[in-house]
N, C-alpha and C. Protein backbone atom coordinates (compact mmCIF):
# COMPACT_ATOMS: atom_id res chain seq x y z
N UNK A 1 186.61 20.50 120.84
CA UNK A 1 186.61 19.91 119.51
C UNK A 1 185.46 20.49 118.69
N UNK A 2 185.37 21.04 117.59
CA UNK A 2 184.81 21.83 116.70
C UNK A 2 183.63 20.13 116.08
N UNK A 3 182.61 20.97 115.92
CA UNK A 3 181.43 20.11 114.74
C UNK A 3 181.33 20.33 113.77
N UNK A 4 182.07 19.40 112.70
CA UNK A 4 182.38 19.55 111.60
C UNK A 4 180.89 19.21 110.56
N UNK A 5 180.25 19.65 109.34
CA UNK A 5 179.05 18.90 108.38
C UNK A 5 180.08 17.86 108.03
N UNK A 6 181.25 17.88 107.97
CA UNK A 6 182.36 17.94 106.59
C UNK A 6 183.42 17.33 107.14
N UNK A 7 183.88 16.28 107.12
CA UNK A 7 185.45 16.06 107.71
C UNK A 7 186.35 15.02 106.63
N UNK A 8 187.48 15.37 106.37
CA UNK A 8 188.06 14.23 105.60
C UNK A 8 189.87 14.36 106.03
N UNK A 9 190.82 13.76 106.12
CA UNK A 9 192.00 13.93 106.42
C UNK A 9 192.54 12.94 105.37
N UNK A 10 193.68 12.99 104.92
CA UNK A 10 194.08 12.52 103.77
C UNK A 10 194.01 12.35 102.99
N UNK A 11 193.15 12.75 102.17
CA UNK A 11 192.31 12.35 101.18
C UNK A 11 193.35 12.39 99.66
N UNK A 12 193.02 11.01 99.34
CA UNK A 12 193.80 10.92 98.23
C UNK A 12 192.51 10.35 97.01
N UNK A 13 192.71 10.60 95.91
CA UNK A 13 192.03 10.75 94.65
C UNK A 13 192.75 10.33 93.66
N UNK A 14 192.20 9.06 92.67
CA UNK A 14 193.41 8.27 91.61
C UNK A 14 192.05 8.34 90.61
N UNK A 15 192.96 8.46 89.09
CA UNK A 15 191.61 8.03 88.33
C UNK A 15 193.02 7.00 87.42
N UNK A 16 192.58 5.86 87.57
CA UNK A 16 193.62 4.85 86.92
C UNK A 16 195.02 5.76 87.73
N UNK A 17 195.95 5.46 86.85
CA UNK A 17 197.51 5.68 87.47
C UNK A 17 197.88 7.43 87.55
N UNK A 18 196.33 8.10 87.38
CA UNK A 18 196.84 9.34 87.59
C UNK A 18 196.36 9.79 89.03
N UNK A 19 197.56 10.21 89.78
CA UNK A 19 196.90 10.86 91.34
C UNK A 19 196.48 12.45 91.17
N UNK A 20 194.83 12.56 91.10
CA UNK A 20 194.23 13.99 90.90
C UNK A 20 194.46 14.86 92.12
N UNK A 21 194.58 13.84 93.85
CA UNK A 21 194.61 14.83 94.74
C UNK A 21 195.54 13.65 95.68
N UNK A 22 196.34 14.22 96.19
CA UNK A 22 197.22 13.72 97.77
C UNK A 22 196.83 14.32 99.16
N UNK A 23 196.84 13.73 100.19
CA UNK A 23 197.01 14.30 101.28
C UNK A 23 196.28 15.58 101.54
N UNK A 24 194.93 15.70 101.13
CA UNK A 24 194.07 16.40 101.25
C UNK A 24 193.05 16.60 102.62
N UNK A 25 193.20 17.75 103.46
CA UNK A 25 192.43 17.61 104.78
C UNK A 25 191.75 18.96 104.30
N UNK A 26 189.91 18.50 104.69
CA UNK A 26 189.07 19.41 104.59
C UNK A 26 188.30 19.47 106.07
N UNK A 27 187.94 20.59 106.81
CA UNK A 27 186.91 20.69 107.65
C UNK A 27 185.74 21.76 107.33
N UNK A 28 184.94 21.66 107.23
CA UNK A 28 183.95 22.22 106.94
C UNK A 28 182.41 22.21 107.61
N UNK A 29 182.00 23.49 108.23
CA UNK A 29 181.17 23.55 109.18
C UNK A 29 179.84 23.81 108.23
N UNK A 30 178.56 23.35 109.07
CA UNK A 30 177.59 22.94 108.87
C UNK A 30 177.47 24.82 108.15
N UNK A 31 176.49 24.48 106.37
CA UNK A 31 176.34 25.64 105.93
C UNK A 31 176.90 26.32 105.09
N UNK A 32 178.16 25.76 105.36
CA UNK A 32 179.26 25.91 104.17
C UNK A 32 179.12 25.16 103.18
N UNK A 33 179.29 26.18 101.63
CA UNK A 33 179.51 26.18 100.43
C UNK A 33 180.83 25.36 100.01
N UNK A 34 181.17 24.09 99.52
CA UNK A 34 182.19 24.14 99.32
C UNK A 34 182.82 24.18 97.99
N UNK A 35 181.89 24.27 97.24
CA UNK A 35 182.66 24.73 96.09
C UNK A 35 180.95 25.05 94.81
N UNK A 36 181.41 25.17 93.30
CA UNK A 36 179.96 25.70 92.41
C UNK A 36 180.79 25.06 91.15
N UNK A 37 179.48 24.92 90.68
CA UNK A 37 179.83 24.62 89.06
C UNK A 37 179.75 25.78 88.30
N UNK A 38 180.02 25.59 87.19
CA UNK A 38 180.33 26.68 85.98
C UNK A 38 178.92 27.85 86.03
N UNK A 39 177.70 27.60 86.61
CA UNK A 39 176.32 27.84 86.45
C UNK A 39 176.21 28.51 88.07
N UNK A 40 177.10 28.13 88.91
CA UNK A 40 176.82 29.04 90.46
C UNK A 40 176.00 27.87 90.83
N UNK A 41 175.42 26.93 90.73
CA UNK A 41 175.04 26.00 91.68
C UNK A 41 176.10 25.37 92.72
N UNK A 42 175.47 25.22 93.64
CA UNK A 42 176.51 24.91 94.81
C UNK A 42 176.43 23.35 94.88
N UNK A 43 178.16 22.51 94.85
CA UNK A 43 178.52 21.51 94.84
C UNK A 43 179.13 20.48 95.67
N UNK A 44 179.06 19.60 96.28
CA UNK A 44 179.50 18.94 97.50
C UNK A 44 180.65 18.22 96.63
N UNK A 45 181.69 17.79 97.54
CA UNK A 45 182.61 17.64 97.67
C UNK A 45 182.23 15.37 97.07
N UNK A 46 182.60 15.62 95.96
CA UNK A 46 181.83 14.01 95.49
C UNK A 46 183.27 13.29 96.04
N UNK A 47 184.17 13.77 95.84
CA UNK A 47 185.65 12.71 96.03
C UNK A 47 185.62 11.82 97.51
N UNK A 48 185.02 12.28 98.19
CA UNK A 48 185.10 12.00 99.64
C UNK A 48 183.67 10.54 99.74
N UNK A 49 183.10 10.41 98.82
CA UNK A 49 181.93 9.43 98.98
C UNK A 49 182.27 8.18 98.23
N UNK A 50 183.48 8.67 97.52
CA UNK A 50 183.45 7.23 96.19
C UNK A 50 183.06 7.63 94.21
C-alpha cells in the first residue's frame, strides 16, 4: 500500500445547487505540487478541507 501526503476518493464539491466536482479520486505523494495560481505559487487542494 503506497503513502499517500494526499488522499481523497469521491470527492464531491456543491456551491448551492451547482455540482463543481463528482466522484473525484486524488492520490498524491508527499512533495507533490498539486496545482498554482495565476502567479506560479503553488496551491493545495482547499475542496478536500471544507
Amino acid at each position: 500500500m503506497e503513502d499517500y501526503a494526499f488522499q481523497t476518493e469521491g470527492l464531491v464539491k456543491r456551491f448551492g445547487t451547482t455540482t463543481a466536482l463528482a466522484g473525484v479520486d486524488l492520490h498524491a505523494r508527499p512533495g507533490t505540487v498539486l496545482g498554482s495560481t495565476s502567479s506560479g505559487t503553488p496551491q493545495r487542494c482547499g475542496c478536500s478541507s471544507g
